[in-house]
N, C-alpha and C. Protein backbone atom coordinates (compact mmCIF):
# COMPACT_ATOMS: atom_id res chain seq x y z
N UNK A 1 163.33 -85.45 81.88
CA UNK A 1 163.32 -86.83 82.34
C UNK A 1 162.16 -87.09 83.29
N UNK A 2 161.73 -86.08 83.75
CA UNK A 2 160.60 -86.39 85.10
C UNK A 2 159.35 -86.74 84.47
N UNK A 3 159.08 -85.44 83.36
CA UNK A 3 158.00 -86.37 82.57
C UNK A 3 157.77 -87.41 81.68
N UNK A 4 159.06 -87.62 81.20
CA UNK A 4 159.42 -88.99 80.50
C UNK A 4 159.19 -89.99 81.59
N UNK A 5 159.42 -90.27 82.91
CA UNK A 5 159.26 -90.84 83.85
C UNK A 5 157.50 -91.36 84.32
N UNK A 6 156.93 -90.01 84.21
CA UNK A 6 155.20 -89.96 84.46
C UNK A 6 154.80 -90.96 83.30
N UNK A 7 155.00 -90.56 82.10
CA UNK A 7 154.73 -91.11 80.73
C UNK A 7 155.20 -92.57 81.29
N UNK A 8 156.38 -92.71 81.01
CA UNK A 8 156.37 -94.53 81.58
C UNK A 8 155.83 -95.76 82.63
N UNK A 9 155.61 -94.67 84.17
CA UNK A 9 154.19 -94.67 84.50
C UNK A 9 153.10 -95.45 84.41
N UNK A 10 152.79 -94.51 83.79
CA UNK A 10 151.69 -94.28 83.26
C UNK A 10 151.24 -95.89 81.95
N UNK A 11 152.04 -96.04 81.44
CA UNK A 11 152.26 -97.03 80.18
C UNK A 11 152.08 -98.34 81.24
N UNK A 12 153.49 -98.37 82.33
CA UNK A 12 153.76 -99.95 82.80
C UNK A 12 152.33 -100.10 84.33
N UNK A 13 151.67 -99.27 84.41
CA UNK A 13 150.44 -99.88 84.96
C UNK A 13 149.69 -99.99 84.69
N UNK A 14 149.27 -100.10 82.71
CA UNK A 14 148.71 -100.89 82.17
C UNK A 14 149.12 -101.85 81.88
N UNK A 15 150.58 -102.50 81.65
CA UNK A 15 151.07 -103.67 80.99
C UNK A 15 150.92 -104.53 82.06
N UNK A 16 151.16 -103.82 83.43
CA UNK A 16 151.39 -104.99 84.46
C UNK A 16 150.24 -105.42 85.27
N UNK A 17 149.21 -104.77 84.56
CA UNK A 17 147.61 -105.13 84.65
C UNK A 17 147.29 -106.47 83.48
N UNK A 18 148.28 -106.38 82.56
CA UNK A 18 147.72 -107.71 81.65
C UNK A 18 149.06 -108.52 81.43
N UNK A 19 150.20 -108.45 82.09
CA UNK A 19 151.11 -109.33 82.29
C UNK A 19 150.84 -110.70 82.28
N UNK A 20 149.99 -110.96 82.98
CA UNK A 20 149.33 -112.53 83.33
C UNK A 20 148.97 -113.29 81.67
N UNK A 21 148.47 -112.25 81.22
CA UNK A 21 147.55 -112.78 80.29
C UNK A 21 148.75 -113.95 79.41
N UNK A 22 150.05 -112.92 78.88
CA UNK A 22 151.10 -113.56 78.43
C UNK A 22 151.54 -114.50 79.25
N UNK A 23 151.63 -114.23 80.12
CA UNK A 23 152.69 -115.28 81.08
C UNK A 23 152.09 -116.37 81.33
N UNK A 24 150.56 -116.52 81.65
CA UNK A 24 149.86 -118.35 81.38
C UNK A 24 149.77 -118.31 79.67
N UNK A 25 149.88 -117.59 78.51
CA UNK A 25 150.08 -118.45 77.50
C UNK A 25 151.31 -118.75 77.35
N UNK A 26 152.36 -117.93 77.78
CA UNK A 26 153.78 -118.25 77.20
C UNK A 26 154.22 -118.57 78.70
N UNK A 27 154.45 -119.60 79.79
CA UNK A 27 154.91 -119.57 80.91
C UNK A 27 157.03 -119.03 80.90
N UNK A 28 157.01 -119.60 80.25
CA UNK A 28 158.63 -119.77 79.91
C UNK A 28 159.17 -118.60 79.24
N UNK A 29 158.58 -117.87 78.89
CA UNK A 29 159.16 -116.43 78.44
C UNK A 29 159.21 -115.15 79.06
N UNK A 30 160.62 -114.60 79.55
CA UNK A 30 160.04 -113.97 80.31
C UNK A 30 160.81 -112.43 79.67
N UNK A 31 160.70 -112.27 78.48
CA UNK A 31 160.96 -110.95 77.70
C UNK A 31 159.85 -109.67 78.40
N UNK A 32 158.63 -110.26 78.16
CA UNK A 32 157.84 -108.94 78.23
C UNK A 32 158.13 -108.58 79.84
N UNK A 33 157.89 -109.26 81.08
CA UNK A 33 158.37 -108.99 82.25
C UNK A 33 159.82 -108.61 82.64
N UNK A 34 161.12 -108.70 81.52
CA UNK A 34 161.78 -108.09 81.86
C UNK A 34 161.86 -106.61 81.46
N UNK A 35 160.67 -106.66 79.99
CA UNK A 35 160.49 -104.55 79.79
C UNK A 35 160.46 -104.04 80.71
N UNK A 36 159.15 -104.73 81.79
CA UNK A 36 158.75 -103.87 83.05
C UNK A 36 159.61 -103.65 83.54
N UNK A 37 160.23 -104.56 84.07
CA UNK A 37 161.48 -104.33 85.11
C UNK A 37 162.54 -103.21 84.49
N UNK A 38 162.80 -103.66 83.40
CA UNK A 38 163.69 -102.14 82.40
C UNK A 38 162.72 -100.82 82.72
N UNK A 39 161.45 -100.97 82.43
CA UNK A 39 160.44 -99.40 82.99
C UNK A 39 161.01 -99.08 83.90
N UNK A 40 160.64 -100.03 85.27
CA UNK A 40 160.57 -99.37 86.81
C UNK A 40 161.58 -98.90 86.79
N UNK A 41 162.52 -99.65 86.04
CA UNK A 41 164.47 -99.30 86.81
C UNK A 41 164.32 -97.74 86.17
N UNK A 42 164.02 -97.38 85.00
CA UNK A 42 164.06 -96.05 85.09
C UNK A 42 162.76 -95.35 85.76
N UNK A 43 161.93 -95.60 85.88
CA UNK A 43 160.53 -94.76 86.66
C UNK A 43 161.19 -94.29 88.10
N UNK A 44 161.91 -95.68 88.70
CA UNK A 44 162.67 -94.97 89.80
C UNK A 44 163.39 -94.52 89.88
N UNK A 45 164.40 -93.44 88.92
CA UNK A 45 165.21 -93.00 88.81
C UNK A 45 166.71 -93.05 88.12
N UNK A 46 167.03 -94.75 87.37
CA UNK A 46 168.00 -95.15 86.61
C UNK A 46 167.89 -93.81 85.51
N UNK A 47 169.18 -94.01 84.88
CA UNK A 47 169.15 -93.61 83.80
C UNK A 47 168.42 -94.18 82.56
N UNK A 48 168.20 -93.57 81.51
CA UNK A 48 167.80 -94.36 80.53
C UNK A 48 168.71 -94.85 79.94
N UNK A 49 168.50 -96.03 79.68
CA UNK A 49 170.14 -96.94 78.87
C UNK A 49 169.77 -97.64 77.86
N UNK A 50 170.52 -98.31 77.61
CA UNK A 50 170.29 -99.54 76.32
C UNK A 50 169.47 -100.23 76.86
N UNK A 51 169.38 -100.60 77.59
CA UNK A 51 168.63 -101.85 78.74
C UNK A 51 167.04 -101.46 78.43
N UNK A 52 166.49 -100.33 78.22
CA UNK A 52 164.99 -99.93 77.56
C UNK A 52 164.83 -100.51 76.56
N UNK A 53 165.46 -100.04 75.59
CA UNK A 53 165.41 -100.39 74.39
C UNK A 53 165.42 -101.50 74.23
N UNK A 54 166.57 -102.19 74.49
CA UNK A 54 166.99 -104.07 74.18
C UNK A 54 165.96 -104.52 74.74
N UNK A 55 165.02 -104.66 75.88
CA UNK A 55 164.04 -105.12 76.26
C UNK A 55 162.83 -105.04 75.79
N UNK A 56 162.59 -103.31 74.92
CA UNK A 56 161.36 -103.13 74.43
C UNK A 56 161.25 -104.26 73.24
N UNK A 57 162.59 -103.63 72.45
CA UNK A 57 162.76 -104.97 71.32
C UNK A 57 162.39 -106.44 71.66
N UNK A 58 162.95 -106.66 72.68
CA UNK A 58 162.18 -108.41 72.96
C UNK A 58 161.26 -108.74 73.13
N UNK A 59 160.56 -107.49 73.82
CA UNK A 59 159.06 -107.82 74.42
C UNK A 59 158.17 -107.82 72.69
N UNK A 60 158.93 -106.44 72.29
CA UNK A 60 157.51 -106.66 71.40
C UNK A 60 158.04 -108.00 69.79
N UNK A 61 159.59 -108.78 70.11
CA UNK A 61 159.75 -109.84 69.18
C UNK A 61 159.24 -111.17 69.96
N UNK A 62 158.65 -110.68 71.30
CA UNK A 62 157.92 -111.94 72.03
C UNK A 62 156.20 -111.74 71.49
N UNK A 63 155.87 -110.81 71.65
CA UNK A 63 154.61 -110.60 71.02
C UNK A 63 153.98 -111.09 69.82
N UNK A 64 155.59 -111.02 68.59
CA UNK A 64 155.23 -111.52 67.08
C UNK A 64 154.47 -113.07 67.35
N UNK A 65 155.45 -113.87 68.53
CA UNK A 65 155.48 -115.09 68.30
C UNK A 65 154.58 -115.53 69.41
N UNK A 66 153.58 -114.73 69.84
CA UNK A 66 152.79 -115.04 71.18
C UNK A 66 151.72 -116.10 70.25
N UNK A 67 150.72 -116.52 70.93
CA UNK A 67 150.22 -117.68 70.44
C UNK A 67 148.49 -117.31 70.04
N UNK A 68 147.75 -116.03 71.03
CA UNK A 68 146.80 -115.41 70.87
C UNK A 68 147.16 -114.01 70.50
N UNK A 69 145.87 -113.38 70.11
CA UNK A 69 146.16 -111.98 70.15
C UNK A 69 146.08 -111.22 71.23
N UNK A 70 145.52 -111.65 72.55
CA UNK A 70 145.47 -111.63 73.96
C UNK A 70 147.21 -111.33 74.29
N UNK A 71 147.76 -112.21 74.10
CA UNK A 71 149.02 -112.37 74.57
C UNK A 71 149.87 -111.79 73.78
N UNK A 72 150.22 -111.34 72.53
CA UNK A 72 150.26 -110.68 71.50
C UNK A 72 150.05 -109.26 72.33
N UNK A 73 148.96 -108.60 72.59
CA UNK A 73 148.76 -106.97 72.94
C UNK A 73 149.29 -107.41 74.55
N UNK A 74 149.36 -108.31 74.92
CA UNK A 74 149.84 -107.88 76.50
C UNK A 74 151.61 -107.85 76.62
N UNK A 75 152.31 -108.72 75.77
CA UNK A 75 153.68 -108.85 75.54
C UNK A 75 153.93 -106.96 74.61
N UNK A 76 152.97 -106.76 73.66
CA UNK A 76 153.56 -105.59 73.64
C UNK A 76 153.18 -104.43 74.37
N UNK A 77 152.31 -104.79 75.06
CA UNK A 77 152.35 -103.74 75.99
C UNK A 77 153.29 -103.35 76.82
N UNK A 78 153.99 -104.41 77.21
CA UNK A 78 155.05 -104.31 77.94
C UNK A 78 156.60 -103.57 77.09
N UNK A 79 156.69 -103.98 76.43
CA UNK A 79 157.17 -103.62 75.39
C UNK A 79 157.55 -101.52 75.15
N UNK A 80 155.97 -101.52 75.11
CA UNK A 80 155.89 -99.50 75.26
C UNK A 80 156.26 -99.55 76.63
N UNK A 81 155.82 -100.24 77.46
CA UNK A 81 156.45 -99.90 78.80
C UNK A 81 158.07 -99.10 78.99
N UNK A 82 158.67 -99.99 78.28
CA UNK A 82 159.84 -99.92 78.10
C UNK A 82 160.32 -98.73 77.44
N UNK A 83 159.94 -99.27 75.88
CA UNK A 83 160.03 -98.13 75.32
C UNK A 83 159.44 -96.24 75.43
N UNK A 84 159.13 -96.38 76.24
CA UNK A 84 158.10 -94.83 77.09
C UNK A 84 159.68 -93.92 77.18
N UNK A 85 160.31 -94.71 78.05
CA UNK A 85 161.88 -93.55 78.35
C UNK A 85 161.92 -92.93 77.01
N UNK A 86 162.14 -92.99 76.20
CA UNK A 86 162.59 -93.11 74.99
C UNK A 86 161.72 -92.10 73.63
N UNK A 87 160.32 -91.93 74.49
CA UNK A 87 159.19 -90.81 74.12
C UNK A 87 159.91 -89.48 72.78
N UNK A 88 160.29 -89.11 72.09
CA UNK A 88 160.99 -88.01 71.46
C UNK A 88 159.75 -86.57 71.74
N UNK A 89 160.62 -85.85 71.61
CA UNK A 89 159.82 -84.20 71.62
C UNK A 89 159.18 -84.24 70.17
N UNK A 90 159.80 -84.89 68.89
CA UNK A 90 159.54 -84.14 67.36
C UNK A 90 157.69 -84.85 67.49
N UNK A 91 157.20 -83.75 67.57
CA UNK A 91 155.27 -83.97 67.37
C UNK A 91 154.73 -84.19 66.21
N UNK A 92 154.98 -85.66 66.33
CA UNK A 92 154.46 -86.77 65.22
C UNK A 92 153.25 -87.28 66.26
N UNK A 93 152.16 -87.74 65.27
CA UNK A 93 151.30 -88.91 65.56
C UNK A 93 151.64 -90.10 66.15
N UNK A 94 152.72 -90.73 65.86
CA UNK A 94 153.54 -91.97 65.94
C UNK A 94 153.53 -92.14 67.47
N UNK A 95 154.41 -90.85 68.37
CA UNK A 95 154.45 -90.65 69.62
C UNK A 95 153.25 -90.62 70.36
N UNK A 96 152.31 -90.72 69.99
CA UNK A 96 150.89 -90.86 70.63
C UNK A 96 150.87 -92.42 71.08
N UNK A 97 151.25 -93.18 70.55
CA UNK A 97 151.26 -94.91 70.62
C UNK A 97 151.96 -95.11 71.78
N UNK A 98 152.87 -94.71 71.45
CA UNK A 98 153.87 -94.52 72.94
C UNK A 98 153.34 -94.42 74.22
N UNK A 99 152.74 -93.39 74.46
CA UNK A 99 151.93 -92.95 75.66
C UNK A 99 150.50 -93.85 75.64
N UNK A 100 149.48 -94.28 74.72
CA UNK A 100 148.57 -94.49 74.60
C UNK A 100 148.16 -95.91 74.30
N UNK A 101 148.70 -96.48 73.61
CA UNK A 101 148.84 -97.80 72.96
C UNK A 101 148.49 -98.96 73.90
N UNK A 102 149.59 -98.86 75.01
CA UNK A 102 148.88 -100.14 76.06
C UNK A 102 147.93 -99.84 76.49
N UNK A 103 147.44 -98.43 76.73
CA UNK A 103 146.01 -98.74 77.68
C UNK A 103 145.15 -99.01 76.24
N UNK A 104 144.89 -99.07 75.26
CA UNK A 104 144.42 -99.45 74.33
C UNK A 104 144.27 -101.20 74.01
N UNK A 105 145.30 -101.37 74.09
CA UNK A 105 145.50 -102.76 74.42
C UNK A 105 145.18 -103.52 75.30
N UNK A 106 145.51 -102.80 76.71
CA UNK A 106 144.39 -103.32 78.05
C UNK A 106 143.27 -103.40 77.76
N UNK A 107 142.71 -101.76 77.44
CA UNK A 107 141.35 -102.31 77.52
C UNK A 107 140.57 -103.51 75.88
N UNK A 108 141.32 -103.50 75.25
CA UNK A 108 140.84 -104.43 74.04
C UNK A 108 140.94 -106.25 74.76
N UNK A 109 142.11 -106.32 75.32
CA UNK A 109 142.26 -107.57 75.97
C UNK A 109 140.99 -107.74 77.32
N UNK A 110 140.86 -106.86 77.77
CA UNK A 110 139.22 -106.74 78.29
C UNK A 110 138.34 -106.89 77.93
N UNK A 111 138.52 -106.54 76.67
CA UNK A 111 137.17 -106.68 75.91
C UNK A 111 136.90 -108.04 75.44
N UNK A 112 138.00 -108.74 74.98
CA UNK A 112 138.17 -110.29 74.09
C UNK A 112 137.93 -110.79 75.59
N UNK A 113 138.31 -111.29 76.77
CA UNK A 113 138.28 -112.02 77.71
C UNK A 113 136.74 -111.88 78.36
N UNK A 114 136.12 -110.44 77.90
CA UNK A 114 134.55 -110.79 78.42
C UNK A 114 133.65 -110.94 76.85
N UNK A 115 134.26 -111.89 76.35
CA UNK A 115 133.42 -112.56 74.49
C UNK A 115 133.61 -111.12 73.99
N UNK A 116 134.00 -109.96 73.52
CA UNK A 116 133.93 -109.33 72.74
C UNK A 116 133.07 -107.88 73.23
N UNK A 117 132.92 -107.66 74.44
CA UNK A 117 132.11 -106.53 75.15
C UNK A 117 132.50 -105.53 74.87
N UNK A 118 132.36 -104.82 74.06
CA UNK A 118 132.82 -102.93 73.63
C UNK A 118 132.84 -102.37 75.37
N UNK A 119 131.32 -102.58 75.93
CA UNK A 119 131.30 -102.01 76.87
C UNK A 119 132.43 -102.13 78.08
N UNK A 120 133.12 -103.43 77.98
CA UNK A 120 133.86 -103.39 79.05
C UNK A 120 135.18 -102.70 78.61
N UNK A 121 135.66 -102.80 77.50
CA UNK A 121 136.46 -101.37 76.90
C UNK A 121 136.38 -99.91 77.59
N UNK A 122 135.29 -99.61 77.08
CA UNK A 122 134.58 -98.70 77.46
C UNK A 122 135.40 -98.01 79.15
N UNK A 123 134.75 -98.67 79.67
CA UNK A 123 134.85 -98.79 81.15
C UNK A 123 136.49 -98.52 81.51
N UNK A 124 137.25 -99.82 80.98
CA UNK A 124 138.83 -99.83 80.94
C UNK A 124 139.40 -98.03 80.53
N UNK A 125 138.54 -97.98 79.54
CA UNK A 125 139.42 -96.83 79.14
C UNK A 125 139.20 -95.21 80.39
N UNK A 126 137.86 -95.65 80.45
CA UNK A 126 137.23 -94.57 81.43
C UNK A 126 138.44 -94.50 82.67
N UNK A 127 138.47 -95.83 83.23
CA UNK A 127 139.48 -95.98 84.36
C UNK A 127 140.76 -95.34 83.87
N UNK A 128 141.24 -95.57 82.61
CA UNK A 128 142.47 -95.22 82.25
C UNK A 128 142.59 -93.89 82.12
N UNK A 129 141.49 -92.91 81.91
CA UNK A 129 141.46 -91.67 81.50
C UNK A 129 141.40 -90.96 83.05
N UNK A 130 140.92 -92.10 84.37
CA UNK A 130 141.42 -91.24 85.40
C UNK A 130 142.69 -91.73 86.20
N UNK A 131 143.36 -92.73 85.61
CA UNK A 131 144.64 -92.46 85.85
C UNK A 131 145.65 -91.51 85.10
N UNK A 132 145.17 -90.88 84.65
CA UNK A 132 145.98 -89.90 83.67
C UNK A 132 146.04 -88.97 84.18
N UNK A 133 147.74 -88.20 84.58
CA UNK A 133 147.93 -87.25 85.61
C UNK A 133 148.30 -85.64 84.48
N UNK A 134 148.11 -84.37 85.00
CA UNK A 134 148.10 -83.56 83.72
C UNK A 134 149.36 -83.20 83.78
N UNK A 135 150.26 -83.84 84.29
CA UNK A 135 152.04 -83.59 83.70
C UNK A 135 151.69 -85.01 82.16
N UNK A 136 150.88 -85.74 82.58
CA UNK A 136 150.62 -86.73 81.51
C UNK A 136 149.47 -86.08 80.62
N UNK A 137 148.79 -85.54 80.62
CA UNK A 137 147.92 -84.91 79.41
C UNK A 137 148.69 -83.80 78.74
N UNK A 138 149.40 -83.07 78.98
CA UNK A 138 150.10 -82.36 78.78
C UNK A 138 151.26 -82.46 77.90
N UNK A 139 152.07 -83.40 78.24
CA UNK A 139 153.05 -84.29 77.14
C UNK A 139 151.79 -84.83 76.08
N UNK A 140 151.06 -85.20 76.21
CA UNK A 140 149.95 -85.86 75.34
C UNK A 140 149.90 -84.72 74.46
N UNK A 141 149.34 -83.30 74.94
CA UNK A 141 148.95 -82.37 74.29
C UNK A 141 150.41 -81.74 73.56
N UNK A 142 151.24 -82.13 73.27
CA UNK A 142 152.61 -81.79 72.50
C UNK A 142 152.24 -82.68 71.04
N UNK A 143 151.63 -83.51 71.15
CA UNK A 143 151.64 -84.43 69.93
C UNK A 143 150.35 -83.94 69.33
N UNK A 144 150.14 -84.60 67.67
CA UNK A 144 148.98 -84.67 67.00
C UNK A 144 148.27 -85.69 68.11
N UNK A 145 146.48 -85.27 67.39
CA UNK A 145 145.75 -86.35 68.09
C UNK A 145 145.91 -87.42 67.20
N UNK A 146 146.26 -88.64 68.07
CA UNK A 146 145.41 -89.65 67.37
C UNK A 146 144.37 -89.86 66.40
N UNK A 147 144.35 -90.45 65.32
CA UNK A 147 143.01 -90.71 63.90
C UNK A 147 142.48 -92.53 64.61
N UNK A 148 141.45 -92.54 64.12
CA UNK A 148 141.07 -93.92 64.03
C UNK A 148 141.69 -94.46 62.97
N UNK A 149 141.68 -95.80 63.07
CA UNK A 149 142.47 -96.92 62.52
C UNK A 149 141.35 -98.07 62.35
N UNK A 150 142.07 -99.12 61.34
CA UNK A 150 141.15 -100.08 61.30
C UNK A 150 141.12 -101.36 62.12
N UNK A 151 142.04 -100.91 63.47
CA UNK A 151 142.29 -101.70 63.99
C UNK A 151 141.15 -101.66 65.27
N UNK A 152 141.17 -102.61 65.91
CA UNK A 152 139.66 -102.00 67.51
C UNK A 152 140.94 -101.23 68.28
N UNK A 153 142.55 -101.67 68.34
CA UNK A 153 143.30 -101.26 69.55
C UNK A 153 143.40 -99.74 69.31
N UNK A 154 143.42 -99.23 67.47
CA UNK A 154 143.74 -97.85 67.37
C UNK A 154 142.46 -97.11 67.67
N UNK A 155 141.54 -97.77 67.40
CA UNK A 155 140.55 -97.38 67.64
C UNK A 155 139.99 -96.87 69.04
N UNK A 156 140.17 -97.53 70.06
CA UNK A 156 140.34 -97.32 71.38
C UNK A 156 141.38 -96.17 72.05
N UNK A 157 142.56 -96.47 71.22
CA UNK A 157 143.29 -95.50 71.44
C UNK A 157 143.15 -93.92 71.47
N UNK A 158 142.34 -93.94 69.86
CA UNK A 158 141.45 -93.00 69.72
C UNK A 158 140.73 -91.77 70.54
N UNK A 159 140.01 -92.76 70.97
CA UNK A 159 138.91 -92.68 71.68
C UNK A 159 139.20 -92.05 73.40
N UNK A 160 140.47 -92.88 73.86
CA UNK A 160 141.16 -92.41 75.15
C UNK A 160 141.50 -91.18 74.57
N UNK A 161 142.37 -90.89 73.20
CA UNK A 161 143.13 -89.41 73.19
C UNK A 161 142.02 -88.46 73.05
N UNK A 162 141.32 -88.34 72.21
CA UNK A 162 140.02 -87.70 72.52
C UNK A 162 139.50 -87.32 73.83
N UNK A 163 139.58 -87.82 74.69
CA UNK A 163 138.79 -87.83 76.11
C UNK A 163 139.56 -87.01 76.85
N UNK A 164 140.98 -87.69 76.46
CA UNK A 164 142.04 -87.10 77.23
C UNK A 164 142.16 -85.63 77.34
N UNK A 165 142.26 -85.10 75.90
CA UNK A 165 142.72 -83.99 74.94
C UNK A 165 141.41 -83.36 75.64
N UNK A 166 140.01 -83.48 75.57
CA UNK A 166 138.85 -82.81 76.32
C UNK A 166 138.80 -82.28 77.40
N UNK A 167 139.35 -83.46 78.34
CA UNK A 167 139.31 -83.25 79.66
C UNK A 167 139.96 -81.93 79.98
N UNK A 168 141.22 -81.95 79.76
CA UNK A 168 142.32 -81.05 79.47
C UNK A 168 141.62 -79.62 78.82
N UNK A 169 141.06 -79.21 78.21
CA UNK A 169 140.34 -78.15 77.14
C UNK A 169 138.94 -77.61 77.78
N UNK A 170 139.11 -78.51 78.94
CA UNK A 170 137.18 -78.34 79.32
C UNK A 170 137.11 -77.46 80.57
N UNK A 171 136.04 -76.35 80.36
CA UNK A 171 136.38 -75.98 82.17
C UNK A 171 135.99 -76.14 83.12
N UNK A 172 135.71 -76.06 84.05
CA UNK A 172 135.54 -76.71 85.26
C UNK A 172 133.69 -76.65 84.98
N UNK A 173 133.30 -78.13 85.49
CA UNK A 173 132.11 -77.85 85.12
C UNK A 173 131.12 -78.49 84.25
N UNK A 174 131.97 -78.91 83.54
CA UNK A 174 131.48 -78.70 81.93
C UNK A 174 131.53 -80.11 81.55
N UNK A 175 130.32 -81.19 80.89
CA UNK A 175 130.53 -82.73 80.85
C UNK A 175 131.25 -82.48 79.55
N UNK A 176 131.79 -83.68 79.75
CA UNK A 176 132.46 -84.81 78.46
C UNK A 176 131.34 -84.88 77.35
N UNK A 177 131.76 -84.66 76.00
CA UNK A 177 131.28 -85.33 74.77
C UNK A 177 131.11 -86.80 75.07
N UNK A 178 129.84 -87.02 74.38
CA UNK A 178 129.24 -88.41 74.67
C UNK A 178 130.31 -89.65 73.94
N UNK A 179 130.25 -90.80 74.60
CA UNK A 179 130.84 -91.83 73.87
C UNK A 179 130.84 -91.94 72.10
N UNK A 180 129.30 -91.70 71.72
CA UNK A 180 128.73 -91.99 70.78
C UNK A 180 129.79 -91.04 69.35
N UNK A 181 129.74 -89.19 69.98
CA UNK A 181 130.60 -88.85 69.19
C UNK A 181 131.82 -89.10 69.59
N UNK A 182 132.63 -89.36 70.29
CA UNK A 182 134.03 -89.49 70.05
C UNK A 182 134.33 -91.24 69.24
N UNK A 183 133.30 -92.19 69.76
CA UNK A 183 133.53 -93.14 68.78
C UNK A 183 133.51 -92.98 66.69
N UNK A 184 132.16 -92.19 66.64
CA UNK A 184 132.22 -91.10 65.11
C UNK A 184 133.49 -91.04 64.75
N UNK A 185 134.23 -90.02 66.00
CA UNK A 185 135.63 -89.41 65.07
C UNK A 185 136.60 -90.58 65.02
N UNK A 186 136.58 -91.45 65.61
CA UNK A 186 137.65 -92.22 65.80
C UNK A 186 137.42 -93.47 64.85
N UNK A 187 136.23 -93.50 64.32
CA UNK A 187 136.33 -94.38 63.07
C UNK A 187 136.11 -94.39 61.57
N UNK A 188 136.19 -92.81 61.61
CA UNK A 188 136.34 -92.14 60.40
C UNK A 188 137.85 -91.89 59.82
């Protein structure tokens, strides 16, 4: 549960970095902000209950019906927030989304709000890769890596698990693979 806890974390201080975004398009909905609140209640120690779940479900059936795609990746971000308790041990790919997905989404909603800037992605994810604690790379490293997708969010996602998975593998010392190849693998 403790690292199921880090993992959720980890997820709801990216969602509650783009909370806003939903909440001035949708003022009146307040699904995705109650995921969070379902996160924290377990981050601080609740049990995990139905109350994750039923919330992840809303957030991300608030997302279907969000009005941008801005608001769309920030409602489901919230959404994994939620759903994070809930992480399984069986090491599927799938479980990578889980952990990875909103900051993917953060930083893509970064990217659309400055016209389409890869670079400010970029940056988002960099930040995201040093909030990443190694009780959190570690659960990461239980799963397959991430593949690129044809999407920019899987794509990003990508790109964080890559970095992540490095950091973790690298020894003291020793730089990071350039942007250039980990973007390669991640869109192949």
């Amino acid at each position: 549960m403790d690292e199921l806890r880090v993992v959720a974390r980890y997820v709801v201080g990216h969602a509650e970095d783009v909370l806003p975004v939903f909440e001035q398009a949708v003022p009146d909905d307040p699904r995705p902000r109650a995921a969070i609140d379902a996160a924290w209640a377990f981050i601080n120690g609740a049990p995990r209950t139905k109350l994750q779940r039923v919330t992840s479900r809303d957030a991300h059936r608030a997302a279907r019906s969000a009005p941008s795609e801005a608001a769309r990746l920030a409602a489901r971000c919230a959404g994994d927030a939620a759903s994070a308790a809930y992480l399984h041990p069986i090491a599927q790919a799938g479980q990578v989304g889980h952990i990875l997905r909103g900051c993917a989404s953060a930083a893509r909603i970064g990217e659309m709000e400055a016209g389409g800037d890869p670079a400010i992605g970029d940056a988002l994810l960099e930040r995201s890769r040093q909030r990443a604690t190694t009780v959190l790379i570690d659960v990461l490293s239980r799963y397959p890596p991430a593949t690129g997708g044809s999407s920019r969010v899987a794509r990003l996602m990508c790109i964080l698990d890559h970095s992540l998975r490095q950091a973790a593998d690298r020894p003291a010392g020793h730089t990071a693979a350039s942007g250039a190849v980990r973007r390669r693998e991640c869109t192949s």
